[in-house]
N, C-alpha and C. Protein backbone atom coordinates (compact mmCIF):
# COMPACT_ATOMS: atom_id res chain seq x y z
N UNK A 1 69.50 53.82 124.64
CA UNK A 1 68.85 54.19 123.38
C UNK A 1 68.50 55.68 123.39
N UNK A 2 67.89 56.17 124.50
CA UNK A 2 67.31 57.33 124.52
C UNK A 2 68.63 58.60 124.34
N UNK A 3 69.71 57.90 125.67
CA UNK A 3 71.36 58.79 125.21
C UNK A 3 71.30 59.12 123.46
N UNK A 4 71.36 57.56 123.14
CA UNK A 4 72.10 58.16 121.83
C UNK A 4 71.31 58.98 120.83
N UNK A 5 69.98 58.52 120.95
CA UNK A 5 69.32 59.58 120.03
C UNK A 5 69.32 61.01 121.00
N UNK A 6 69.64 61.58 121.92
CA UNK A 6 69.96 62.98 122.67
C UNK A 6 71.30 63.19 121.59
N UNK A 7 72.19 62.50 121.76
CA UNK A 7 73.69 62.66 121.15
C UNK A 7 73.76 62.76 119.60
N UNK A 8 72.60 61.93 118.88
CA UNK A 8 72.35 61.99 117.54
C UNK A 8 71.71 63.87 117.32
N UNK A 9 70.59 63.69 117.89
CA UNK A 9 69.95 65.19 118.06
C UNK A 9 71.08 66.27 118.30
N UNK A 10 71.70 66.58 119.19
CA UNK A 10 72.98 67.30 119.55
C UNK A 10 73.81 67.68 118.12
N UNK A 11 74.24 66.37 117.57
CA UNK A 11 75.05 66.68 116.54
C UNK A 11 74.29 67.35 115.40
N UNK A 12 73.32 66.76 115.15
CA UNK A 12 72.23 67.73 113.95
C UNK A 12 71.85 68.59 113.95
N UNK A 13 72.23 68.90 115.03
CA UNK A 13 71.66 70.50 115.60
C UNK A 13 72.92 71.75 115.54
N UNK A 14 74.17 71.24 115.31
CA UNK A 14 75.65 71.85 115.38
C UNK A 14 75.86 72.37 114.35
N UNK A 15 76.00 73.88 113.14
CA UNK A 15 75.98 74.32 112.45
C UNK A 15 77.18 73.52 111.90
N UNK A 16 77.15 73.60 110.35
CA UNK A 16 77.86 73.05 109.83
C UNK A 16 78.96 73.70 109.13
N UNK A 17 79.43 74.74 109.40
CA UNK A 17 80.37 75.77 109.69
C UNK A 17 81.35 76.05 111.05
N UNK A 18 82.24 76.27 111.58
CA UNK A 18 82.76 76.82 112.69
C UNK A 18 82.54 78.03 112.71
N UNK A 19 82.11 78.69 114.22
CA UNK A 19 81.83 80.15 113.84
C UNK A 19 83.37 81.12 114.25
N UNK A 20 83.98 82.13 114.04
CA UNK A 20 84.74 82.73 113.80
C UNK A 20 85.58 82.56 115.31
N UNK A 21 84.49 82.49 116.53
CA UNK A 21 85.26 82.49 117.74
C UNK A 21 85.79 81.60 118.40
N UNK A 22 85.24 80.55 117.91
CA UNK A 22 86.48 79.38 117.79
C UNK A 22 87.61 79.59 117.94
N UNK A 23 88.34 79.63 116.80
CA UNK A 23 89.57 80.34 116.71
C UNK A 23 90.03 81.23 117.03
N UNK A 24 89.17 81.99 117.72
CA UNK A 24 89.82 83.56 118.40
C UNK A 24 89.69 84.01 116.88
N UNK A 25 88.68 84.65 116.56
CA UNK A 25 88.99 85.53 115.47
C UNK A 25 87.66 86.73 115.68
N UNK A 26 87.37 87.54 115.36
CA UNK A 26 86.14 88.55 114.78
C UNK A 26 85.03 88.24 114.48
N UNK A 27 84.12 88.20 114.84
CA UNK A 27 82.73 87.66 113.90
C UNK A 27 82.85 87.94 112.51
N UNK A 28 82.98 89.26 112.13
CA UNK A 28 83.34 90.13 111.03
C UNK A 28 84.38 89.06 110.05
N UNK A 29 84.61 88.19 110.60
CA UNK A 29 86.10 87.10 109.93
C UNK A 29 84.68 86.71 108.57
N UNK A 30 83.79 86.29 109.30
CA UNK A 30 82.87 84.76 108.50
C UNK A 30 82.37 85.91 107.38
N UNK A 31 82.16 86.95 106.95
CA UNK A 31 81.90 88.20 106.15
C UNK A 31 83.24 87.95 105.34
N UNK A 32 84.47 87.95 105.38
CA UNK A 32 85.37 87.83 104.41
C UNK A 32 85.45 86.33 103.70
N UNK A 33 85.28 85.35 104.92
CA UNK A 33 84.94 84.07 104.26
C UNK A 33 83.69 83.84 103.07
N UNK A 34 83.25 84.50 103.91
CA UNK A 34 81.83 84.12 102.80
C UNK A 34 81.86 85.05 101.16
N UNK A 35 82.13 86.29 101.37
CA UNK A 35 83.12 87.06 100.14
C UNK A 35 83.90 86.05 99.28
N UNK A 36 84.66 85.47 100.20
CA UNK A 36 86.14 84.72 99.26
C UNK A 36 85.19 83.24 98.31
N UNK A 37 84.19 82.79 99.22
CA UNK A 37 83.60 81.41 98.48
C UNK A 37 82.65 81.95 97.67
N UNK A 38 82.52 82.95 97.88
CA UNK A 38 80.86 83.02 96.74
C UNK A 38 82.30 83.81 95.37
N UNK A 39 83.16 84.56 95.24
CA UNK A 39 84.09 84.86 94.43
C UNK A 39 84.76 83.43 94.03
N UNK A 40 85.16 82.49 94.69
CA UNK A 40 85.57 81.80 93.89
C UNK A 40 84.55 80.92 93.44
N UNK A 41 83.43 80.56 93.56
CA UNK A 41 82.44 79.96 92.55
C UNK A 41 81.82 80.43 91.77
N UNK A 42 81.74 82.05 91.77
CA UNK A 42 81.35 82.59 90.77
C UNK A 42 82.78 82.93 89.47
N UNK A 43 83.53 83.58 90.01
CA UNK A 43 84.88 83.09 88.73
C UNK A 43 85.06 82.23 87.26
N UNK A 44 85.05 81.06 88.66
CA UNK A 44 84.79 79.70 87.06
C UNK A 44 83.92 80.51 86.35
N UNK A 45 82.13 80.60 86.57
CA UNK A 45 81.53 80.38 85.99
C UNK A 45 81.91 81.00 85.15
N UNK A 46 82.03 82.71 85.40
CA UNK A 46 81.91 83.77 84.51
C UNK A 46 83.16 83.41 83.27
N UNK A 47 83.95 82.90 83.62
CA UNK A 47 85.28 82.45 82.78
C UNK A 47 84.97 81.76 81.41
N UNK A 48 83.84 80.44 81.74
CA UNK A 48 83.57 79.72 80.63
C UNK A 48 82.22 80.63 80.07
N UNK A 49 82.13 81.87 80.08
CA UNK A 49 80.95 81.98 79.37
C UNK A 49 81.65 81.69 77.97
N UNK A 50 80.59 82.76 76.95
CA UNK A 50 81.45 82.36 75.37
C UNK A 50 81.74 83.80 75.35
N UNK A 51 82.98 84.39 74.67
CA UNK A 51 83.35 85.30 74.24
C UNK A 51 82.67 86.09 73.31
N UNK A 52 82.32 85.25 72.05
CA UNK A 52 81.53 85.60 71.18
C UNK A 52 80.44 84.89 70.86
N UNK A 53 79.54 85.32 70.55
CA UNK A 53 77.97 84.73 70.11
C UNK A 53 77.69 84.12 68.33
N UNK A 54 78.47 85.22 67.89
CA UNK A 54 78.83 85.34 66.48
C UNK A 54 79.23 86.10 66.06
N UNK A 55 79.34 86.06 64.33
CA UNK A 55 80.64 86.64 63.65
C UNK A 55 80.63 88.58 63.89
N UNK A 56 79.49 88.52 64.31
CA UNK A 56 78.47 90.15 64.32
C UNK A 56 79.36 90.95 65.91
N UNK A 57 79.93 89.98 66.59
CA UNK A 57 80.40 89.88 67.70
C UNK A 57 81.81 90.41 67.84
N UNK A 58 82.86 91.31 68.40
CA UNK A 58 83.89 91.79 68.02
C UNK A 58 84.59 90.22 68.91
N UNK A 59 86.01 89.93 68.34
CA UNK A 59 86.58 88.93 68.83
C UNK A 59 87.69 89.49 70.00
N UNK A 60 87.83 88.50 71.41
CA UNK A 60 88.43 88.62 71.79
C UNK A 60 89.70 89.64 72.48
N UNK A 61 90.62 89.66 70.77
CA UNK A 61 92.10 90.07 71.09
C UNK A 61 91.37 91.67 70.97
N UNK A 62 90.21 91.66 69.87
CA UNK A 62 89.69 93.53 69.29
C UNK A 62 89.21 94.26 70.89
N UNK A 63 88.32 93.55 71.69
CA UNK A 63 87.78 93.66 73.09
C UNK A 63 88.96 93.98 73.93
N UNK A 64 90.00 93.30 74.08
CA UNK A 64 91.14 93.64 75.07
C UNK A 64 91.65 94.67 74.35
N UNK A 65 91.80 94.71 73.18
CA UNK A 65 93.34 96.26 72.96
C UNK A 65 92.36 97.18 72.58
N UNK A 66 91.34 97.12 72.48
CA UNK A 66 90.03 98.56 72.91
C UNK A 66 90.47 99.12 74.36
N UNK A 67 89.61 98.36 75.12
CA UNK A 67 90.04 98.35 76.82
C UNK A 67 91.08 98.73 77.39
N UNK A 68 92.25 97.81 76.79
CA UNK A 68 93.38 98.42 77.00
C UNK A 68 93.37 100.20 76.24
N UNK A 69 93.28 99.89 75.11
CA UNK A 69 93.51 101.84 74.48
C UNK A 69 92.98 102.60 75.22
N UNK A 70 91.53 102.30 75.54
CA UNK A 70 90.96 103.28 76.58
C UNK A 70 91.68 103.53 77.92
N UNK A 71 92.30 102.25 78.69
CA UNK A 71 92.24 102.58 79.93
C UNK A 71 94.02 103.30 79.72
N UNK A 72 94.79 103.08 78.67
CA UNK A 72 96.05 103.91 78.62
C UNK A 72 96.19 104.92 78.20
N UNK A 73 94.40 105.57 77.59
CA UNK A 73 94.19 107.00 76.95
C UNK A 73 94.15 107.74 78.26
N UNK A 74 93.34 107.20 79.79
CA UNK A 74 93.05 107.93 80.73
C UNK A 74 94.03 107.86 81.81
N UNK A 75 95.01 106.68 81.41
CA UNK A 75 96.35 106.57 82.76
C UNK A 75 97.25 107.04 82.11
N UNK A 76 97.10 107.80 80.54
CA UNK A 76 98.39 108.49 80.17
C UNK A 76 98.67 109.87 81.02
N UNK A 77 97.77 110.15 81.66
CA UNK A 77 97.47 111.84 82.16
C UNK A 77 98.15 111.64 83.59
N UNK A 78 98.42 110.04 84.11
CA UNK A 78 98.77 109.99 85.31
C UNK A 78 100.58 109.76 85.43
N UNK A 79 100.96 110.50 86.48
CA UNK A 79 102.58 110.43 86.20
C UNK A 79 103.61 110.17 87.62
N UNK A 80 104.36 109.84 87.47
CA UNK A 80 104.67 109.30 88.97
C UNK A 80 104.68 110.53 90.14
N UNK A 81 104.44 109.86 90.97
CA UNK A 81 104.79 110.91 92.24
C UNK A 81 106.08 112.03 92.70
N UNK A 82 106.74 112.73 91.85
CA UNK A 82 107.51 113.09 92.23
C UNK A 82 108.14 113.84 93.59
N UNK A 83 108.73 113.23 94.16
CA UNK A 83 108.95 113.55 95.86
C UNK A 83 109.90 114.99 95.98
N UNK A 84 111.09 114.37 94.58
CA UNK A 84 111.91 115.98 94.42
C UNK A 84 110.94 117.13 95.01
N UNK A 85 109.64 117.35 94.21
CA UNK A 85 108.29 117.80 94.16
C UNK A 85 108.23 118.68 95.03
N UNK A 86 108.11 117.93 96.25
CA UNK A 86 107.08 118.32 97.34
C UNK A 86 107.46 119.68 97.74
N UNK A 87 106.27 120.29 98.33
CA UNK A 87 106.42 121.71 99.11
C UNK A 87 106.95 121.29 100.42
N UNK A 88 107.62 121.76 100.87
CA UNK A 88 108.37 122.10 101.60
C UNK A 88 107.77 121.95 102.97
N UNK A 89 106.58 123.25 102.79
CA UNK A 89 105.68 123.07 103.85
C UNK A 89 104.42 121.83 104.69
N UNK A 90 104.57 121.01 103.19
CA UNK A 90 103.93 119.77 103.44
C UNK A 90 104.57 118.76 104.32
N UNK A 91 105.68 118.69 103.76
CA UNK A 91 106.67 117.60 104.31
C UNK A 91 107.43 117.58 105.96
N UNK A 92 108.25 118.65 105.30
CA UNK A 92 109.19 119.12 106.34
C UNK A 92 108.72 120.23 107.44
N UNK A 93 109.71 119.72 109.05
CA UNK A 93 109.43 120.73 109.91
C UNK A 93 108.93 121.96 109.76
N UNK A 94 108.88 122.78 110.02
CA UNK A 94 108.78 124.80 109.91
C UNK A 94 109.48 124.93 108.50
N UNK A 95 108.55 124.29 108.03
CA UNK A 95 108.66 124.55 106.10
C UNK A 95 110.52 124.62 105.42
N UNK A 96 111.19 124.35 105.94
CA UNK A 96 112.34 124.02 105.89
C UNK A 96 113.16 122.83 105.32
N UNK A 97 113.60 122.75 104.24
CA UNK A 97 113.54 121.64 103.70
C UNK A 97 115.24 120.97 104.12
N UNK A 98 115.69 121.76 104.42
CA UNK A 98 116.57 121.13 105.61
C UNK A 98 116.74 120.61 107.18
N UNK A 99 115.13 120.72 107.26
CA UNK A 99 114.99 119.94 108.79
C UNK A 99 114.41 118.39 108.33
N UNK A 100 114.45 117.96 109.64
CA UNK A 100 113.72 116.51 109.41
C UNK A 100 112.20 116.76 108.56
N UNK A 101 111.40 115.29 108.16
CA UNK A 101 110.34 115.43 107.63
C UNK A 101 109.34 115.46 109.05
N UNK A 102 107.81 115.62 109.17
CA UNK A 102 107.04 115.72 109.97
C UNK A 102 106.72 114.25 109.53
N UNK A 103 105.86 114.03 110.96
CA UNK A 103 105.63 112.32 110.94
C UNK A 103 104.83 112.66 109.51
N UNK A 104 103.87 113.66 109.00
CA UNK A 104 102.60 113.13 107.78
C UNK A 104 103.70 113.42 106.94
N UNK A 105 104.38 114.15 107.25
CA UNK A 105 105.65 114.35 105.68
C UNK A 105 106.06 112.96 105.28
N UNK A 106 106.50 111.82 106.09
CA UNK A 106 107.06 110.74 106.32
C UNK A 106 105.78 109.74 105.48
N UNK A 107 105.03 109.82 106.02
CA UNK A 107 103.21 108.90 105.65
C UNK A 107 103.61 109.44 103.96
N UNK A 108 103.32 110.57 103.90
CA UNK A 108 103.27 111.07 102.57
C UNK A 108 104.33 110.80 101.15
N UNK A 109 105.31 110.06 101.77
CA UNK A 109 106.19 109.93 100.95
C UNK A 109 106.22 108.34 101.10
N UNK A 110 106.08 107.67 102.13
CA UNK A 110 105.75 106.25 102.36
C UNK A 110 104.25 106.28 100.97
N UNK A 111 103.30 106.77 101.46
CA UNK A 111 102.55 106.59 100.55
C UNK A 111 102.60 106.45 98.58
N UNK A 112 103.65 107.57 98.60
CA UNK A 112 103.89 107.75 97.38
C UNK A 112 104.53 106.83 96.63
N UNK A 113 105.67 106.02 97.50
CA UNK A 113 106.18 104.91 96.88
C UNK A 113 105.30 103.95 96.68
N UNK A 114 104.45 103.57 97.40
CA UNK A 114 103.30 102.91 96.83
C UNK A 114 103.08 102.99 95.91
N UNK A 115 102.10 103.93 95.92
CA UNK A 115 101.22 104.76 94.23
C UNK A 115 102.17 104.42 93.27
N UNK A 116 103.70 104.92 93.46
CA UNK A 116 104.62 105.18 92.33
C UNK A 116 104.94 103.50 91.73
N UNK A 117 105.17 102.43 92.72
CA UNK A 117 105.00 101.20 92.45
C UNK A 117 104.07 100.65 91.69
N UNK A 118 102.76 100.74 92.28
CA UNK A 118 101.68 100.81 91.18
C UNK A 118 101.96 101.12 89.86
N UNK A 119 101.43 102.22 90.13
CA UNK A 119 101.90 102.74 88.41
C UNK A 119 102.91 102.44 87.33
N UNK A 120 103.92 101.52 87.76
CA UNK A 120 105.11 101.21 87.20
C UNK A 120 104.58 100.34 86.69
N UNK A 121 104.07 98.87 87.55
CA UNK A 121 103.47 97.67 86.70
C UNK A 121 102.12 97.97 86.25
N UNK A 122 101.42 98.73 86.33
CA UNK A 122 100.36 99.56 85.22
C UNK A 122 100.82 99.16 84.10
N UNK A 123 101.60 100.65 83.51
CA UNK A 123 102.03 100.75 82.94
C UNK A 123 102.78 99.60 81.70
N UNK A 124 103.65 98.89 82.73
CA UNK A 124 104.43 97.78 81.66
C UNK A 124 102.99 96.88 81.48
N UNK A 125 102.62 96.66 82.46
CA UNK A 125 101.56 95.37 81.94
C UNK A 125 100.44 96.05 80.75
N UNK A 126 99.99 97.57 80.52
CA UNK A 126 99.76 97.72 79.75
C UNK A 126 100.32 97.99 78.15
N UNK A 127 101.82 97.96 78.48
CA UNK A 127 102.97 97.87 76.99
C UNK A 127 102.40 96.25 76.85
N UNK A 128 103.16 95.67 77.63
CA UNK A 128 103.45 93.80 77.41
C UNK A 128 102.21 93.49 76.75
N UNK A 129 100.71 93.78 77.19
CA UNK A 129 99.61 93.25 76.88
C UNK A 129 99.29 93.40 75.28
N UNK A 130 99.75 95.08 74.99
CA UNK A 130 99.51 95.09 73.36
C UNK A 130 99.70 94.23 72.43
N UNK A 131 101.43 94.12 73.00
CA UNK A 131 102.81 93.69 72.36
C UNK A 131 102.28 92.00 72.07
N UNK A 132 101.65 92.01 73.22
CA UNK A 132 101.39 90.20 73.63
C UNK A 132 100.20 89.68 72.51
N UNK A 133 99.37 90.56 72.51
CA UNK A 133 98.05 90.63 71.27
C UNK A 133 98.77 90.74 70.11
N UNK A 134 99.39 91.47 69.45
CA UNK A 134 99.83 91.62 68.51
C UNK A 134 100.86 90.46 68.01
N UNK A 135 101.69 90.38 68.87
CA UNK A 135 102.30 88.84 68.61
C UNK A 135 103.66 89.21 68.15
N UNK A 136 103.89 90.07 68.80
CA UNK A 136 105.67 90.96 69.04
C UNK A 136 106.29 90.67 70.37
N UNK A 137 105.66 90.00 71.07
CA UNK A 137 106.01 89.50 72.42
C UNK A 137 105.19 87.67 72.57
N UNK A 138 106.15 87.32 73.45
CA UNK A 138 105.36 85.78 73.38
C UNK A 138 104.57 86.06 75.02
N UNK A 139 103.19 85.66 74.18
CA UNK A 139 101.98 85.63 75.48
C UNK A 139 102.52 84.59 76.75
N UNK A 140 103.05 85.39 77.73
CA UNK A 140 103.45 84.90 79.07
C UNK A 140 102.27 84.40 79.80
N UNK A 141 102.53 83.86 81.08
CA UNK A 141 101.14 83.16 81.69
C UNK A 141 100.78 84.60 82.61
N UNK A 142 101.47 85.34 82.96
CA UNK A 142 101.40 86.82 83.82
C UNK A 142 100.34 87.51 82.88
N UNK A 143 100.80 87.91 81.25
CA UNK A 143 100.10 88.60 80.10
C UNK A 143 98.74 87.83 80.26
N UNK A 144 98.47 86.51 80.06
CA UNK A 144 97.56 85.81 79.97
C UNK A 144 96.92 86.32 81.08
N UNK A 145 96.99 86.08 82.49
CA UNK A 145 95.91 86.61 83.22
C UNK A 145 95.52 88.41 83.29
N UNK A 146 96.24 88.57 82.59
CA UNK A 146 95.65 90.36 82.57
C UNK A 146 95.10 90.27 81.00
N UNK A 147 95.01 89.54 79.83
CA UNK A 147 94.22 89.35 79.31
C UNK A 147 93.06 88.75 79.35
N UNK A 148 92.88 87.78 79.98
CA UNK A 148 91.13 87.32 80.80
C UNK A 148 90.62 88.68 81.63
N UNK A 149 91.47 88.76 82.84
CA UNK A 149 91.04 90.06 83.77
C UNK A 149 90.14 90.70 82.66
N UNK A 150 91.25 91.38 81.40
CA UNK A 150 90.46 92.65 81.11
C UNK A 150 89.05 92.06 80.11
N UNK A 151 89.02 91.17 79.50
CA UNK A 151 88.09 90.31 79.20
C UNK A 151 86.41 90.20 79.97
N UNK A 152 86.84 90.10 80.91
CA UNK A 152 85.74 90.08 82.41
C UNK A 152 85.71 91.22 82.98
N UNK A 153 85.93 92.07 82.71
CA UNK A 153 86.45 93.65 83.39
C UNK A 153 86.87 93.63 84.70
N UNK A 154 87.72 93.01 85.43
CA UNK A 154 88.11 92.50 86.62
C UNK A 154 89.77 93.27 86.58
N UNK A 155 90.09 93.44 87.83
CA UNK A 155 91.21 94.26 87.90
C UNK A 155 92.12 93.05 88.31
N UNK A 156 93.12 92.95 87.37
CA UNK A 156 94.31 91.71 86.85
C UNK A 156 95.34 91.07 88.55
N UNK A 157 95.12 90.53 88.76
CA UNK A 157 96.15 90.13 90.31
C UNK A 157 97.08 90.63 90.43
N UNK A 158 98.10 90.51 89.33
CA UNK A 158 99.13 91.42 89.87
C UNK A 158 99.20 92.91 90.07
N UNK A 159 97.93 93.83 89.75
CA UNK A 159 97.81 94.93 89.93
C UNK A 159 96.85 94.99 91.54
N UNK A 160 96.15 93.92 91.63
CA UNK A 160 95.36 93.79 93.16
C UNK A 160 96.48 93.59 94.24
N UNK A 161 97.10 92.64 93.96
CA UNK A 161 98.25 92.13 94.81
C UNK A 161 98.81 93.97 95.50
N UNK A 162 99.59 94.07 94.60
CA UNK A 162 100.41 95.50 94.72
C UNK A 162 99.59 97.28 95.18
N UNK A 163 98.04 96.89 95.47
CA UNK A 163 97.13 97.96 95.56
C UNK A 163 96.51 97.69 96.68
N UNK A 164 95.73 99.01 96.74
CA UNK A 164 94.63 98.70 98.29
C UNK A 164 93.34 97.98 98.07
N UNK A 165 92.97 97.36 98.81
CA UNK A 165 91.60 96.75 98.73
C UNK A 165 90.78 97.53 98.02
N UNK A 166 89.85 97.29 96.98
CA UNK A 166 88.22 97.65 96.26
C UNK A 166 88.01 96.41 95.79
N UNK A 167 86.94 97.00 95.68
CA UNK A 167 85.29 96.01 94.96
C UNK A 167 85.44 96.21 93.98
N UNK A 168 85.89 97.61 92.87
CA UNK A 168 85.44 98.20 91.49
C UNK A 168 86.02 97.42 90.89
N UNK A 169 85.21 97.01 89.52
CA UNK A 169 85.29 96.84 88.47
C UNK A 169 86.66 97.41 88.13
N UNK A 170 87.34 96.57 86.64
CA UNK A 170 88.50 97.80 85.83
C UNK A 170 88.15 98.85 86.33
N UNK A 171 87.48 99.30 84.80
CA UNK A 171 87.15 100.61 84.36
C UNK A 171 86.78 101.58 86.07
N UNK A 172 86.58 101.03 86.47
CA UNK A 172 85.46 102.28 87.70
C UNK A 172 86.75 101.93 88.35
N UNK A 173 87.81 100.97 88.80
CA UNK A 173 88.59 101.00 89.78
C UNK A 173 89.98 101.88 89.35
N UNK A 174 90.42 101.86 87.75
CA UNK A 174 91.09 103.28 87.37
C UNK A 174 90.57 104.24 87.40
N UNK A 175 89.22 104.80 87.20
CA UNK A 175 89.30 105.93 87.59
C UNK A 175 89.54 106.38 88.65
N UNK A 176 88.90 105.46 89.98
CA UNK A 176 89.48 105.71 91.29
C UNK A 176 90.55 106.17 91.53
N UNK A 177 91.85 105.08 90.79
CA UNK A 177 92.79 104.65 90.83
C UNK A 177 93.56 106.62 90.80
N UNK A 178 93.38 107.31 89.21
CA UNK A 178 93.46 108.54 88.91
C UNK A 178 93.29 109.31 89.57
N UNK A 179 92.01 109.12 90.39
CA UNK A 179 91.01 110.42 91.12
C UNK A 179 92.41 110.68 93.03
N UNK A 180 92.60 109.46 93.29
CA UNK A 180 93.85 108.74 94.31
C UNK A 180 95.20 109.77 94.12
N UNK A 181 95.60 109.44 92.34
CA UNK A 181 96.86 109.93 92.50
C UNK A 181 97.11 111.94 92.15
N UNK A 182 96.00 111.97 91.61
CA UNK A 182 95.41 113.36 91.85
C UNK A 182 95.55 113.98 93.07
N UNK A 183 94.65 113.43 93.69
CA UNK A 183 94.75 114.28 95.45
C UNK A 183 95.98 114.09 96.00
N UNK A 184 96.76 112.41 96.02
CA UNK A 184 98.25 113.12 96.71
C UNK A 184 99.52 113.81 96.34
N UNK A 185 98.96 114.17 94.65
CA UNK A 185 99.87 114.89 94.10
C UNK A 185 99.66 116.18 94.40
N UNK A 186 98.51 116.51 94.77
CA UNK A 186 98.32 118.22 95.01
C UNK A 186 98.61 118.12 96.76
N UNK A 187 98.59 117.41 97.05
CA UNK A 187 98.93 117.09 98.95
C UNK A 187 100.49 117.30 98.54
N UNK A 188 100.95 116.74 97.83
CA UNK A 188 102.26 116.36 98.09
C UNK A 188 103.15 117.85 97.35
N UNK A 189 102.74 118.41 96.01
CA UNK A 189 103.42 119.70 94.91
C UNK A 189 102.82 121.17 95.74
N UNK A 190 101.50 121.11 96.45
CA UNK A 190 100.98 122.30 96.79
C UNK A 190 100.56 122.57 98.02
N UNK A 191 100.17 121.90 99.11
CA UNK A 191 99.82 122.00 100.21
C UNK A 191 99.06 121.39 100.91
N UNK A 192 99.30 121.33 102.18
CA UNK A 192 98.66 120.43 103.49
C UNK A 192 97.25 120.20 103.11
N UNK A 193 96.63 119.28 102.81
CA UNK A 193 94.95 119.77 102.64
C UNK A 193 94.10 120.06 103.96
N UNK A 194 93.00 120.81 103.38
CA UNK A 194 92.17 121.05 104.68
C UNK A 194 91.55 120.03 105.37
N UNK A 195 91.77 118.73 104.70
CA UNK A 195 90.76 117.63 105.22
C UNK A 195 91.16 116.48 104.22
N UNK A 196 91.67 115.13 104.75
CA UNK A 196 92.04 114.05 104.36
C UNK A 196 91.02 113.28 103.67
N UNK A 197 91.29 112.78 102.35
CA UNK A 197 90.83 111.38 101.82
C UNK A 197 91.19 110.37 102.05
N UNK A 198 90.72 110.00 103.34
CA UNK A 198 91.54 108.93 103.97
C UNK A 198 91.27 107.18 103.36
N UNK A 199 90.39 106.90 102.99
CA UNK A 199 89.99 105.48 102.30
C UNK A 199 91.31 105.61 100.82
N UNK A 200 91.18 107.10 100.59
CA UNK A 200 92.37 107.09 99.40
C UNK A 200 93.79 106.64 99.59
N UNK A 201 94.33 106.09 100.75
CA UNK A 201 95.68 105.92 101.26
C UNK A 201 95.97 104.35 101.14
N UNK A 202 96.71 104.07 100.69
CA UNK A 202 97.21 102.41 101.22
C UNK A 202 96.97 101.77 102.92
N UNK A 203 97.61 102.77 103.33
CA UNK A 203 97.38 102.55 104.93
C UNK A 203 97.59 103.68 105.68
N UNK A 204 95.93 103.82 105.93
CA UNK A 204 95.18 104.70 106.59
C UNK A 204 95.44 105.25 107.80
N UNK A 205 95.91 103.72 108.62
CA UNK A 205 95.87 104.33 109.73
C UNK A 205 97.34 104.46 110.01
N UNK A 206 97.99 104.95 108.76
CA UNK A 206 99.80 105.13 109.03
C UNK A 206 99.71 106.38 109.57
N UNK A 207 98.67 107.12 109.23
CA UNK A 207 98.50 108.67 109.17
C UNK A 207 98.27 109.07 110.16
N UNK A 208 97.94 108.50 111.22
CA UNK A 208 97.86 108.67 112.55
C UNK A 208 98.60 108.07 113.73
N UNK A 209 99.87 107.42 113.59
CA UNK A 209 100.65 106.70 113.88
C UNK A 209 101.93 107.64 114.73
């Protein structure tokens, strides 16, 4: 009797979680777990709020192609990476644009295809989305989730998927997004910088590789 209530006690006492080292993983692991469950129960909620309250209330489709106008008034200024571009001295050996690239010349143009990827489905998903509101295009299930996204001001999956990790909001995560392709365009058209924005890179630690 006494065993089993020790063995009863034992088990009630065993967190009701596994902790990260179990599995051979990071402590730091149960910090992304716990991120991912409190995001997906908060989601739903925010999803079924109500759009509108009343008629005083702008509807819906008026809220997204605002949002959208705005955020294609401030990503019109942004333009692909052009590599043709680059200085010479950035890239390549002893500024020579007929030697090999330098390993950051290499990072720097790895990087750019990134960015330049990005910006491509930007872009269309901000054509398709108009087109899709307006009802000149048939609302796809892809259109559909970048119409909720921008709804909730949440940055759309297929633009997270294809980008580096943030927290920001839309709005605050394009400007980032701008402020990003700014600095490696002047890294990349004008010169070596004196000092790296390194959180600004896809992968950071390519740059030291």
């Amino acid at each position: 009797s006494n065993g089993l209530e020790c063995v009863n006690k034992y088990l009630e006492n065993l967190p009701l979680d596994d902790t990260p080292d179990i599995f051979g993983l990071h402590p730091n692991a149960n910090i992304t777990l716990q991120n991912k469950m409190v995001k997906e129960f908060l989601e739903p909620l925010i999803s079924i709020q109500p759009r509108a309250a009343s008629s005083n209330i702008k509807k819906p489709d008026d809220i997204v192609l605002e949002l959208r106008d705005s955020l294609y008034k401030n990503f019109s200024k942004v333009d692909i990476l052009d590599k043709r571009k680059a200085n010479a001295s950035s890239v390549y050996e002893n500024g020579d644009i007929n030697t090999k690239k330098t390993p950051l010349g290499n990072f720097l143009f790895q990087e750019c295809d990134k960015f330049n990827l990005l910006i491509d489905i930007i872009k269309s998903s901000l054509i398709k989305l108009e087109k899709a509101v307006k009802g000149t295009i048939v609302m796809s299930p892809d259109v559909e989730i970048i119409y909720s996204s921008f709804l909730l001001n949440q940055v759309p999956k297929s633009w997270a998927d294809n980008a580096y990790l943030s927290l920001k909001p839309l709005s605050s995560w394009l400007n980032d997004f701008i402020e990003r392709i700014i600095f490696m365009n002047q890294w990349l058209t004008q010169e070596l910088p004196k000092s790296f924005w390194i959180s600004a890179f896809f992968f950071p630690q390519g740059k030291f590789l």
